[in-house]
C-alpha atoms as a PDB file:
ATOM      1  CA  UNK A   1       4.673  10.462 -18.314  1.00  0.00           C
ATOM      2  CA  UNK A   2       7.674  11.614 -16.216  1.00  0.00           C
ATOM      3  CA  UNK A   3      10.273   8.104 -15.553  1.00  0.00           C
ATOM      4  CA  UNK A   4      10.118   8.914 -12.295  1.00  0.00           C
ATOM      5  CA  UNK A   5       6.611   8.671 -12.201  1.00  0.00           C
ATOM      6  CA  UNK A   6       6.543   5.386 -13.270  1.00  0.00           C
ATOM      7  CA  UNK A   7       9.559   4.435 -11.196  1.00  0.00           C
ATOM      8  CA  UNK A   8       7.708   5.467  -8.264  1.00  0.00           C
ATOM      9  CA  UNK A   9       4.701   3.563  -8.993  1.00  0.00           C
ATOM     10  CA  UNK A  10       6.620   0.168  -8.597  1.00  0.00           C
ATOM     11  CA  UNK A  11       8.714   1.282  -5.597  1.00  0.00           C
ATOM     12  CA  UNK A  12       6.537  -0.886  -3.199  1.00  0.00           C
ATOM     13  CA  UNK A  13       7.813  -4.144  -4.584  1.00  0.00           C
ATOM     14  CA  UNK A  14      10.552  -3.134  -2.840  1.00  0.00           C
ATOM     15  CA  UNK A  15       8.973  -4.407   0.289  1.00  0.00           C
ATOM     16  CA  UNK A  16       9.035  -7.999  -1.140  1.00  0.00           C
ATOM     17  CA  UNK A  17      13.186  -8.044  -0.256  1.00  0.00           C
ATOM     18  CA  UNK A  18      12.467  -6.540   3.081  1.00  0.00           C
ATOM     19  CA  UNK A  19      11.903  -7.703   6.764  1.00  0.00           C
ATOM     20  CA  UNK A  20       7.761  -7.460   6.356  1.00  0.00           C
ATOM     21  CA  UNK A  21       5.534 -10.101   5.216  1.00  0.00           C
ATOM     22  CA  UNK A  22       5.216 -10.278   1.519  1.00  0.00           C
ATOM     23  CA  UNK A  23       1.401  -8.672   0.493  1.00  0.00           C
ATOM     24  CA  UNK A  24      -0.636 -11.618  -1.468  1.00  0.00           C
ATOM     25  CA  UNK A  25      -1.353 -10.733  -4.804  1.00  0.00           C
ATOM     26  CA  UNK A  26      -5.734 -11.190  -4.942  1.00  0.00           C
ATOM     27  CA  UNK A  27      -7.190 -11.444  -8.322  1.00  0.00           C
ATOM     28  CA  UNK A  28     -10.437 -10.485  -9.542  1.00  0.00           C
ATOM     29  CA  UNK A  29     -11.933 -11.198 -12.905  1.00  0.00           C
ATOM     30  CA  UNK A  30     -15.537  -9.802 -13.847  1.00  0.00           C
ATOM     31  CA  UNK A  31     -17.371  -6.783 -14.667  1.00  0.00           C
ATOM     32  CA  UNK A  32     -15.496  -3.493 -14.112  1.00  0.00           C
ATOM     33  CA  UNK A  33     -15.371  -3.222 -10.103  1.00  0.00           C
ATOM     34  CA  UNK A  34     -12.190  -2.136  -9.200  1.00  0.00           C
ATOM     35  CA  UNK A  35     -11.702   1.363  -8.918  1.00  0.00           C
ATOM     36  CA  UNK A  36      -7.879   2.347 -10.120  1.00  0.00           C
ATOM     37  CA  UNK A  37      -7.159   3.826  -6.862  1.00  0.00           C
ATOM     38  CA  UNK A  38     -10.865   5.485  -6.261  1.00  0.00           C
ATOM     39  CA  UNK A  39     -12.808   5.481  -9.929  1.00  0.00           C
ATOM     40  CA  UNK A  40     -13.321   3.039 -12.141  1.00  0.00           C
ATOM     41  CA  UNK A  41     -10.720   2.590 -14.983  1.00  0.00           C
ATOM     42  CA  UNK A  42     -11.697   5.447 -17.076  1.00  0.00           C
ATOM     43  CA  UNK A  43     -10.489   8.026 -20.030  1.00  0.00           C
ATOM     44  CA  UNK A  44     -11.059  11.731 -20.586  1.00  0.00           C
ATOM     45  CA  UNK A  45     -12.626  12.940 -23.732  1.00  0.00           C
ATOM     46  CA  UNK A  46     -11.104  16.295 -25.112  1.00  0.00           C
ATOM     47  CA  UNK A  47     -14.242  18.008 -23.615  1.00  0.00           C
ATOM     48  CA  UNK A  48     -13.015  16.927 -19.862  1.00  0.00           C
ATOM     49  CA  UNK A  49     -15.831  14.235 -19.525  1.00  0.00           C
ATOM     50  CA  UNK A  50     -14.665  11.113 -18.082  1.00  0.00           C
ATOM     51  CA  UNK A  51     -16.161   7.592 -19.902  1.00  0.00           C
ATOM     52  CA  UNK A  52     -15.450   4.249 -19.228  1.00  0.00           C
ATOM     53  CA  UNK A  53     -11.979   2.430 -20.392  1.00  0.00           C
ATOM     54  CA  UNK A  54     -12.827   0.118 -23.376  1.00  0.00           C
ATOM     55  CA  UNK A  55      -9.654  -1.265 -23.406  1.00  0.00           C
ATOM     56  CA  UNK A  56      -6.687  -0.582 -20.982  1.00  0.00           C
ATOM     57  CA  UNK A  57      -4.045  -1.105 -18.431  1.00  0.00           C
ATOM     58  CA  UNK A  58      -3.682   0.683 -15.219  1.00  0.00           C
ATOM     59  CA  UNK A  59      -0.460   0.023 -12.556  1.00  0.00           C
ATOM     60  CA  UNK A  60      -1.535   2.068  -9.506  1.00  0.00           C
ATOM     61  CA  UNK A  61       1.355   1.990  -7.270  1.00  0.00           C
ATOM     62  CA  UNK A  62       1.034   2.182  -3.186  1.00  0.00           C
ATOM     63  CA  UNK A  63      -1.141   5.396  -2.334  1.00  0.00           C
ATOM     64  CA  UNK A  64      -0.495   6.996   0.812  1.00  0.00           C
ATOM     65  CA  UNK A  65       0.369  10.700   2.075  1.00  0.00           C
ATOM     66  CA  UNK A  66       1.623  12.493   4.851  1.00  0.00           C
ATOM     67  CA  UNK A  67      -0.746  14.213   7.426  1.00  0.00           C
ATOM     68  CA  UNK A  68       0.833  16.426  10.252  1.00  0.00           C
ATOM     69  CA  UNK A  69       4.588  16.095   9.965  1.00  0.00           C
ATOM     70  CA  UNK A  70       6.940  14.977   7.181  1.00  0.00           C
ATOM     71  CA  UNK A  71       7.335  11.189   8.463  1.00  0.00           C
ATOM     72  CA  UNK A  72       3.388  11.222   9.521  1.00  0.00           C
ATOM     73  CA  UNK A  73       2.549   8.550   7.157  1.00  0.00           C
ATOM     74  CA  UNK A  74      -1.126   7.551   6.017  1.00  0.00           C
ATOM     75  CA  UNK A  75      -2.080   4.648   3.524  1.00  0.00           C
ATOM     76  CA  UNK A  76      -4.602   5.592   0.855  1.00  0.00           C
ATOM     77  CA  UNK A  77      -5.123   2.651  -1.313  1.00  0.00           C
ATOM     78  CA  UNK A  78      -3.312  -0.852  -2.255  1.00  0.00           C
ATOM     79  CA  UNK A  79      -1.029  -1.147  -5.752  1.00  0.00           C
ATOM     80  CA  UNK A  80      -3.322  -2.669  -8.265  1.00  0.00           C
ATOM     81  CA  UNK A  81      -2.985  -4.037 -11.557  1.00  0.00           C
ATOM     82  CA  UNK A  82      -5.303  -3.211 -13.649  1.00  0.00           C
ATOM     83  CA  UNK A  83      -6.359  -4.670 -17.260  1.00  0.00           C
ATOM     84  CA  UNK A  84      -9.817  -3.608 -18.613  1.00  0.00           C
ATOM     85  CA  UNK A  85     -11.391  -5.122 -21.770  1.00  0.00           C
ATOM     86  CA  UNK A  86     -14.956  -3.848 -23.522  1.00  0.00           C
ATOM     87  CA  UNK A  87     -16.868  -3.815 -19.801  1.00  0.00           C
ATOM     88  CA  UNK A  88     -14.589  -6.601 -17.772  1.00  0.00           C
ATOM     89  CA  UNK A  89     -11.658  -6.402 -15.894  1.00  0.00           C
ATOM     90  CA  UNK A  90      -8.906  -8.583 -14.446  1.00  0.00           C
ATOM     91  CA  UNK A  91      -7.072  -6.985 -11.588  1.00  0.00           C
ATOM     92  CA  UNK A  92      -4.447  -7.638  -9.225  1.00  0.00           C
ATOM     93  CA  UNK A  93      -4.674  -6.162  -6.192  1.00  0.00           C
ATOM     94  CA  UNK A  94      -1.499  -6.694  -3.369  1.00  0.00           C
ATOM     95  CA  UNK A  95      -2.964  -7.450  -0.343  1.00  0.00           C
ATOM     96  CA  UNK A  96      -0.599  -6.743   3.350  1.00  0.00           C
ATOM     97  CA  UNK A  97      -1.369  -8.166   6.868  1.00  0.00           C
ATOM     98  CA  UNK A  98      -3.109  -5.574   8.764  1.00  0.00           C
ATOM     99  CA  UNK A  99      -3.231  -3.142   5.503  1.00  0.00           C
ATOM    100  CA  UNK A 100      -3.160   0.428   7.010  1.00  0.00           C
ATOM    101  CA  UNK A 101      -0.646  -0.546   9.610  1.00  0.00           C
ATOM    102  CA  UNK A 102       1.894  -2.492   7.248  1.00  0.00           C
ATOM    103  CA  UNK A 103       1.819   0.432   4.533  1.00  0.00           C
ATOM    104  CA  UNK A 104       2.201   3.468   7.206  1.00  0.00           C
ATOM    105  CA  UNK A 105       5.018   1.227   8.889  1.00  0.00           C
ATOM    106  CA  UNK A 106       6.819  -0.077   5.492  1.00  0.00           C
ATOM    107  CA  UNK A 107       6.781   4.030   4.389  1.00  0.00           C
ATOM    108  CA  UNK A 108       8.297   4.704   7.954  1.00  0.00           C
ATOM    109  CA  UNK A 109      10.905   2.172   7.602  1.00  0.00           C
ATOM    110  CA  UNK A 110      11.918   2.867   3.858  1.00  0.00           C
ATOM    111  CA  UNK A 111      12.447   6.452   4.108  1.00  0.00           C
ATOM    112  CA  UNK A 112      13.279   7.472   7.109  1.00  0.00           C
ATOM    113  CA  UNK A 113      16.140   4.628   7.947  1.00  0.00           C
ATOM    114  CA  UNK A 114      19.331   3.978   7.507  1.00  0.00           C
ATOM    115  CA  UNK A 115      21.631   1.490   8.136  1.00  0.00           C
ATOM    116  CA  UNK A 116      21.484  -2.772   8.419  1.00  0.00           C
ATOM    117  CA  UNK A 117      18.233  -4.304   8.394  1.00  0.00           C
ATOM    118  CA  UNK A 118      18.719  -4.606  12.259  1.00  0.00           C
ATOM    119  CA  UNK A 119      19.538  -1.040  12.768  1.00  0.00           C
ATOM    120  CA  UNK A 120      16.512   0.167  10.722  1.00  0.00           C
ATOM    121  CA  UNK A 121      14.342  -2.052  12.494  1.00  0.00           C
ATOM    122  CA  UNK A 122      15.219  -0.762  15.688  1.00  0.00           C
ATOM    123  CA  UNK A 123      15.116   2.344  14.534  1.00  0.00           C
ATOM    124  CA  UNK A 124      11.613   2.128  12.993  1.00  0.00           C
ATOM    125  CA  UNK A 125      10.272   0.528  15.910  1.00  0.00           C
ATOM    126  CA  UNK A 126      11.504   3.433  18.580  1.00  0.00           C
ATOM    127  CA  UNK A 127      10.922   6.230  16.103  1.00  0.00           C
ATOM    128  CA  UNK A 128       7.427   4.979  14.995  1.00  0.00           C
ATOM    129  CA  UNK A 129       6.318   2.636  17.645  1.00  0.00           C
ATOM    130  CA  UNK A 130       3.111   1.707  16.032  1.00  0.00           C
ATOM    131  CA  UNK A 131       1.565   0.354  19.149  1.00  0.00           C
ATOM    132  CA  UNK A 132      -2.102   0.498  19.694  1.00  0.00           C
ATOM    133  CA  UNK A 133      -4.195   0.251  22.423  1.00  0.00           C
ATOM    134  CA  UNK A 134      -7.881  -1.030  22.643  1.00  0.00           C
ATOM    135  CA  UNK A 135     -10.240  -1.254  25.994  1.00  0.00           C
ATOM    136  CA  UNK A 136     -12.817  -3.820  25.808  1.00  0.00           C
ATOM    137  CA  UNK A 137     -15.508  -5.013  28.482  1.00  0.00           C
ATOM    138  CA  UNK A 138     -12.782  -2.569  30.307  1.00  0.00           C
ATOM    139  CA  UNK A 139     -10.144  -4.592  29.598  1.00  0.00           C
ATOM    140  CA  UNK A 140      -7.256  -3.147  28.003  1.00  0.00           C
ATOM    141  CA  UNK A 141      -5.371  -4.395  25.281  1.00  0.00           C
ATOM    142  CA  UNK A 142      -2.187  -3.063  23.547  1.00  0.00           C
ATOM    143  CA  UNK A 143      -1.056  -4.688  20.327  1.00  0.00           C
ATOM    144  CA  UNK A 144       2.196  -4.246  18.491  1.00  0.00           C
ATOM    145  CA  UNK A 145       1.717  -4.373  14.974  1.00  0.00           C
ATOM    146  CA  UNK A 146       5.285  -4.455  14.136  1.00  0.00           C
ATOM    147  CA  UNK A 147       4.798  -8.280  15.787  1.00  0.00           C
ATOM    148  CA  UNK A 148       2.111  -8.548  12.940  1.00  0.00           C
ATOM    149  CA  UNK A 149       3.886  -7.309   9.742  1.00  0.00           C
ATOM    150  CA  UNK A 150       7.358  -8.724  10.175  1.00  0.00           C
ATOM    151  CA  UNK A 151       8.358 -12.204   9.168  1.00  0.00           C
ATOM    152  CA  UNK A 152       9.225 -14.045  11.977  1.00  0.00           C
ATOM    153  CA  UNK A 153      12.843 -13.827  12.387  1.00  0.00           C
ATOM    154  CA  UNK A 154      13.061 -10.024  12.686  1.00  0.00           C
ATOM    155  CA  UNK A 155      10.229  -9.759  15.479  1.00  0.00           C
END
């Protein structure tokens, strides 16, 4: 495994010195259920066939891609933790405010910025306004969800 691989996989944690709401950690102990980011935990034999993980760890970093342009950002999955042991599993799963919003604006903001944590901010906020609007009973609604994912002070 390349060490930039693995560096990469941790990069989110990043977001926990930032301006945005920390994600809460969720555990989950049981039977295998957590798919590490869309399968269960899981092995190759040296046929190709995939079989269960007997025993294991998995760190899934922050899944996400880009879809029409460069800075187009799109959240796949959360970073999960990952243990497996003879059919259970204990796994850690970081859970952000408004998930697909908070990832797609935390990519935004961390690679495409520069500058003070003000100046990014503003920067993020005009460059990727993420600003969505609703119409319910014909009432329209826009909602900011930079208002959402930001700790209070930097709203």
């Amino acid at each position: 495994m390349k060490s930039s691989y693995f560096i990469n996989q941790f990069n989110w944690l990043k977001v926990y010195l930032s301006p945005f709401k920390p994600p809460i950690p969720k555990l989950y102990i049981g039977k295998v259920a957590i798919g590490v980011p869309y399968f269960y935990p899981r092995v190759w034999d040296k046929n190709g066939k995939a079989k269960p993980k007997k025993i294991g760890f998995d760190f899934i970093g922050l899944g996400w891609k880009t879809k029409w342009e460069n800075t187009d950002y799109r959240f796949e999955w959360s970073p999960v933790w990952s243990f497996v042991f003879f059919g259970y599993q204990i796994a850690i799963t970081f859970v952000a405010p408004e998930m697909h919003h908070y990832w797609e604006c935390w990519l935004y903001y961390s690679k495409e910025t520069k500058g003070t944590t003000k100046e990014r901010l503003e920067q993020a906020r005009t460059e990727f306004p993420c600003v969505w609007t609703s119409i319910k009973d014909g009432v329209k609604t826009e909602i900011c969800y930079w208002d959402i994912i930001l700790k209070t002070k930097y709203r």
